[in-house]
Protein backbone atom coordinates (compact mmCIF):
# COMPACT_ATOMS: atom_id res chain seq x y z
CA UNK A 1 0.00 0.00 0.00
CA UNK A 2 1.73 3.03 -1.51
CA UNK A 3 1.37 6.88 0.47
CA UNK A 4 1.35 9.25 -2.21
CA UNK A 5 2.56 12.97 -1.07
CA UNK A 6 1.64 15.43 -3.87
CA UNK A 7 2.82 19.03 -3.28
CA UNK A 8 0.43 21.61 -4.71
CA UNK A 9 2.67 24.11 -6.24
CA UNK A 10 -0.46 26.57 -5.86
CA UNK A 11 1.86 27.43 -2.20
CA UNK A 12 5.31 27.60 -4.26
CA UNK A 13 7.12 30.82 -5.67
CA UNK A 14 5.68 31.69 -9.28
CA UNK A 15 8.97 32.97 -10.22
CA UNK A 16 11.13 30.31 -9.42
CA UNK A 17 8.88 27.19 -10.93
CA UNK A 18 11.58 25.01 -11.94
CA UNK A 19 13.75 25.55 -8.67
CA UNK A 20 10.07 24.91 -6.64
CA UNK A 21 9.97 21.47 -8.58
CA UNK A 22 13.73 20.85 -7.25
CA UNK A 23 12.72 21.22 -3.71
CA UNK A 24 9.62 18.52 -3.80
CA UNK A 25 11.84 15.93 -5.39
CA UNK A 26 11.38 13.34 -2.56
CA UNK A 27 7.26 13.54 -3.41
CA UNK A 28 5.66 11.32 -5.29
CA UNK A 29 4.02 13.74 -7.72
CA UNK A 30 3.55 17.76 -8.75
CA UNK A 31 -0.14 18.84 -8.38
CA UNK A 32 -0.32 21.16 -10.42
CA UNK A 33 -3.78 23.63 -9.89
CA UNK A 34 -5.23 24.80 -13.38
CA UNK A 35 -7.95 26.96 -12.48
CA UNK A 36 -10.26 29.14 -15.02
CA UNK A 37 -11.88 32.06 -13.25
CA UNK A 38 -14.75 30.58 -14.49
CA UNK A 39 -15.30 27.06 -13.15
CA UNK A 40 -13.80 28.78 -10.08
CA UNK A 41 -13.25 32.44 -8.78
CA UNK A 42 -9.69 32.19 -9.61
CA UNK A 43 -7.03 32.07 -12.40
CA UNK A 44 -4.24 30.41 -12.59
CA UNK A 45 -2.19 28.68 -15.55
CA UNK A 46 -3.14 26.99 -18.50
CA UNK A 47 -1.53 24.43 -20.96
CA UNK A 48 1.86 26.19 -22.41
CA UNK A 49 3.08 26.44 -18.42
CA UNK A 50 2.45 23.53 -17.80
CA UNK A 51 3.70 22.01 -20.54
CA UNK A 52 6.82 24.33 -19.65
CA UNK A 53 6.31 22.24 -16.25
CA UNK A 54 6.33 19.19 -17.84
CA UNK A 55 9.80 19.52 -19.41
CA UNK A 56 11.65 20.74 -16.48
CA UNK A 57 9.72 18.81 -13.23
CA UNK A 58 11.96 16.55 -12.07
CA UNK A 59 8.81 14.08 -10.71
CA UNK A 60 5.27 13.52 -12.39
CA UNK A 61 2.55 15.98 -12.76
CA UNK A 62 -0.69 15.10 -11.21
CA UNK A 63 -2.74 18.09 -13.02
CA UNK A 64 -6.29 18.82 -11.81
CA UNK A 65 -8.70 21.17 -13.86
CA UNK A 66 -10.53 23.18 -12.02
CA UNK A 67 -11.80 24.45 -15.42
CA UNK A 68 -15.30 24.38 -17.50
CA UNK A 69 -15.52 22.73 -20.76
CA UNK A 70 -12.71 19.91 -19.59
CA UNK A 71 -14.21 17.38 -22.43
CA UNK A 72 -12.61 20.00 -24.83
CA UNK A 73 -9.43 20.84 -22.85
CA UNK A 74 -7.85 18.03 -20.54
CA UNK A 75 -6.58 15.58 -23.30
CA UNK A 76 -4.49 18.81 -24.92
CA UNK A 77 -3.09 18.02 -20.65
CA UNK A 78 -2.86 14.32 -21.59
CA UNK A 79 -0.78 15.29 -24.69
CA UNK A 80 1.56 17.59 -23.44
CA UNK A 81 2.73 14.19 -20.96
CA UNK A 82 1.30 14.91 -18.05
CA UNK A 83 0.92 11.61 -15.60
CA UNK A 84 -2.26 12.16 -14.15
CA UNK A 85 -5.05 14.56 -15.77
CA UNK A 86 -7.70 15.23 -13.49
CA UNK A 87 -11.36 16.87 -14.23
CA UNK A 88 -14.28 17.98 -12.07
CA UNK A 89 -17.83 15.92 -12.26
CA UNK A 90 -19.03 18.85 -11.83
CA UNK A 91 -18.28 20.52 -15.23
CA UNK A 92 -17.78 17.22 -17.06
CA UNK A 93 -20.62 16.52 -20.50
CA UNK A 94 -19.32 13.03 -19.92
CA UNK A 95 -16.99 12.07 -17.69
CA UNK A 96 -16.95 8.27 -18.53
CA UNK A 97 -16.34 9.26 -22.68
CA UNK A 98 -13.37 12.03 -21.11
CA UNK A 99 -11.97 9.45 -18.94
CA UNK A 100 -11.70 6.57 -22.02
CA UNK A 101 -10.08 9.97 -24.45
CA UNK A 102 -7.52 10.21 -21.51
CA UNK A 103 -6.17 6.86 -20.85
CA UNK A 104 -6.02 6.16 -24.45
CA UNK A 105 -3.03 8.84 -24.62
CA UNK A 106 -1.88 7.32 -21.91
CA UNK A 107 -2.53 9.68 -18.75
CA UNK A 108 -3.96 7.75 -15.60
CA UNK A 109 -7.79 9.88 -15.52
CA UNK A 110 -9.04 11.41 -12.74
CA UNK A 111 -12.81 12.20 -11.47
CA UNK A 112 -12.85 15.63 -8.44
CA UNK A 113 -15.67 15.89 -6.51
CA UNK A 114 -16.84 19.02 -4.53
CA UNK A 115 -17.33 18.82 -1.16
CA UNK A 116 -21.27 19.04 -1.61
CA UNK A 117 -21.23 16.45 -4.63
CA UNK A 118 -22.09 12.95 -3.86
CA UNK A 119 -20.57 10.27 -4.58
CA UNK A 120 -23.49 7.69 -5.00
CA UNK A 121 -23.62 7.94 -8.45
CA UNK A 122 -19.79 7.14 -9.28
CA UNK A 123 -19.77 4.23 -7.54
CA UNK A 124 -20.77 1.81 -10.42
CA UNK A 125 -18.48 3.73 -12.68
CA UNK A 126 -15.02 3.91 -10.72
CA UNK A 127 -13.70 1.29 -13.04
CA UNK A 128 -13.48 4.02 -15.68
CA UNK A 129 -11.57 6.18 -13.45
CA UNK A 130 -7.72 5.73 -12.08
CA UNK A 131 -7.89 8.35 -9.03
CA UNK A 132 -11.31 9.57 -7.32
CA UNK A 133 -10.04 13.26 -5.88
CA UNK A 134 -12.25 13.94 -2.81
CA UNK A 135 -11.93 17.88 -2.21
CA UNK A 136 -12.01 18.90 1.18
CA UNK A 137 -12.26 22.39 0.39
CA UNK A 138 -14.46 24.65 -2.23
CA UNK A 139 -11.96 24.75 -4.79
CA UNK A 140 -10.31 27.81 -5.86
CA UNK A 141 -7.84 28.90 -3.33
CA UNK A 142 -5.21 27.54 -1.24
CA UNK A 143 -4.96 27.86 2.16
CA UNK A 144 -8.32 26.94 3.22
CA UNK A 145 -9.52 24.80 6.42
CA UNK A 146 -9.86 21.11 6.00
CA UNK A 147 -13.42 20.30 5.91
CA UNK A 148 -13.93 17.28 8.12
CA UNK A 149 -17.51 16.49 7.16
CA UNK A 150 -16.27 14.86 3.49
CA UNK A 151 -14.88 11.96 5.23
CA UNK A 152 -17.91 9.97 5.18
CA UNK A 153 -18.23 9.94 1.43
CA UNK A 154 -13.82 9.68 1.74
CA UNK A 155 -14.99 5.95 3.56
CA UNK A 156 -17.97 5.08 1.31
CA UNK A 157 -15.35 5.16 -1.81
CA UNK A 158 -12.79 3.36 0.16
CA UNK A 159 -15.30 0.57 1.03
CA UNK A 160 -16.31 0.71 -2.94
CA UNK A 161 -13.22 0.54 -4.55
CA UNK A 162 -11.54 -2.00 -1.83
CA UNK A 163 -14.78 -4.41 -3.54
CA UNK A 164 -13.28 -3.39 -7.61
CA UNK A 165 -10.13 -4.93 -6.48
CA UNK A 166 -8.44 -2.15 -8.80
CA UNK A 167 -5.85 0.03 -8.69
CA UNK A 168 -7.81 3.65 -8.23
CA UNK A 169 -6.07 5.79 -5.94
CA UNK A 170 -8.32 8.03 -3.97
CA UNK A 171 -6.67 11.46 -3.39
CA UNK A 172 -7.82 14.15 -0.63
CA UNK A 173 -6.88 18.13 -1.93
CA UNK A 174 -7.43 20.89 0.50
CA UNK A 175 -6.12 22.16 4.33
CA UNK A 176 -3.92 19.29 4.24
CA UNK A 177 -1.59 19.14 7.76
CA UNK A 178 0.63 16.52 9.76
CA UNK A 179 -2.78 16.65 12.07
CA UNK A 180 -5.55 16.36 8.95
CA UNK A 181 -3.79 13.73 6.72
CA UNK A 182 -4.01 11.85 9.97
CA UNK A 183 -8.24 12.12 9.52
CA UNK A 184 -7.90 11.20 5.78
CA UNK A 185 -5.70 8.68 5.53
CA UNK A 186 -7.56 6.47 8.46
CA UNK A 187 -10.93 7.75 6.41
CA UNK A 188 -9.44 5.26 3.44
CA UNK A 189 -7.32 7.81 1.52
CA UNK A 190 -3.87 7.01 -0.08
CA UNK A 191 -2.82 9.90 -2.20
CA UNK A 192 -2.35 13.64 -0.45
CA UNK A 193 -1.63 17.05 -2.05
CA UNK A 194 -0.69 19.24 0.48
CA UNK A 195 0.46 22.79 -0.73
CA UNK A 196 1.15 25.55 2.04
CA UNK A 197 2.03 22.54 4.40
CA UNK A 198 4.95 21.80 2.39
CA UNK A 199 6.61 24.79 1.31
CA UNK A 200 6.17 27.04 3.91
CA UNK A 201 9.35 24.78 5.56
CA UNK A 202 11.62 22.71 4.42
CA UNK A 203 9.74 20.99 1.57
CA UNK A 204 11.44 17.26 2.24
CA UNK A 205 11.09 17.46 5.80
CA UNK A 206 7.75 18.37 5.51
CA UNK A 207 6.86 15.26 3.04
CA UNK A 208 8.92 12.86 5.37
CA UNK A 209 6.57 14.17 7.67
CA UNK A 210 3.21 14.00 5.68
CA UNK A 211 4.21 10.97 4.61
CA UNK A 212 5.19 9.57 8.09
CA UNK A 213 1.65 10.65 9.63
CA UNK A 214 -0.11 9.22 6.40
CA UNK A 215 1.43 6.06 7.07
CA UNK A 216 0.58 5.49 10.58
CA UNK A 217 -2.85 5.57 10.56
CA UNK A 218 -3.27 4.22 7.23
CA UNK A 219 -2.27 1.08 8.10
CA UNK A 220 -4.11 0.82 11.79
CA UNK A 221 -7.64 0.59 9.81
């Protein structure tokens, strides 16, 4: 049972990208927050940085849309070689149809859900999906408070995909600590992006550290 730490480079220094990427090298993946101003009340980058990112990142980009219109936009993501291309159910036409574009060009495909979405209706679908991303925040900023009332529909996928047998990580995004990732991992999650948890130390100390907590109380349940 693999802990995934995935810094959110939302929390790292704009101007320095590639050095940023340097200093998360012990994580497992970049997460790499492409936000709209539409989708969400914030902008951030779109596909020529991180396809910039992509060239220089010295680990994997786990890139999450936080974007309208993704059945037209993530597999240009997919192209450009990023690892993991995730897209909101939220603003999806058809997530399964996305999901089958973006593993045939060979990205692992991702399905976020809002803290108010449920998660009933997935369930018989996760086979189409790689990674379920359970937001514990509204997205759109960083920095927010971990919202502790998502773990119940954290568990209910754990439960479900534990039954598929398959390899779907299940990835919790938003007010991330040593103390929260404690709540989340024992709630059935395996794959963390943390953002100003990480940076605003010593970036590997702080995933030794993530990763430490993770692994403690993922394996006592």
């Amino acid at each position: 049972m693999s802990t995934r730490i995935n810094p959110s480079i939302l929390a790292a220094d704009f101007a320095n990208f590639e050095r940023e990427l340097g200093r998360i090298s012990t994580a497992d993946l970049a997460h790499v927050d492409v936000m709209d101003n539409h989708f969400v009340p914030n902008l951030t980058f779109g596909l020529p940085m991180v396809e910039r990112l992509q060239q220089v990142s010295p680990i994997p980009l786990d890139v999450h849309l936080m974007i309208d219109d993704p059945d037209r936009w993530a597999p240009g993501y997919a192209e450009v070689g990023a690892f993991s291309v995730t897209f909101h159910a939220e603003a999806a036409a058809d997530p399964v149809a996305l999901a089958r574009t973006l593993r045939s060009i060979g990205a692992r495909a991702g399905l976020a859900l809002k803290p108010g979405t449920d998660a009933t209706d997935y369930l018989p679908l996760l086979h189409e999906f790689d990674q379920i991303l359970v937001m514990t925040v509204e997205p759109g900023f960083g920095g927010q408070s971990f919202d502790q009332s998502t773990m119940p529909k954290l568990q209910l996928l754990s439960d479900a995909v534990k039954k598929t047998g398959l390899d779907i990580w299940l990835q919790v995004d938003g007010g991330i600590t040593a103390d929260t990732i404690q709540i989340a991992a024992a709630a059935g999650a395996d794959t963390f992006v943390a953002g100003s948890s990480v940076f605003r130390g010593e970036p590997a100390e702080q995933i030794a550290l993530l990763r430490a907590a993770a692994n403690e109380h993922r394996h006592a349940h």
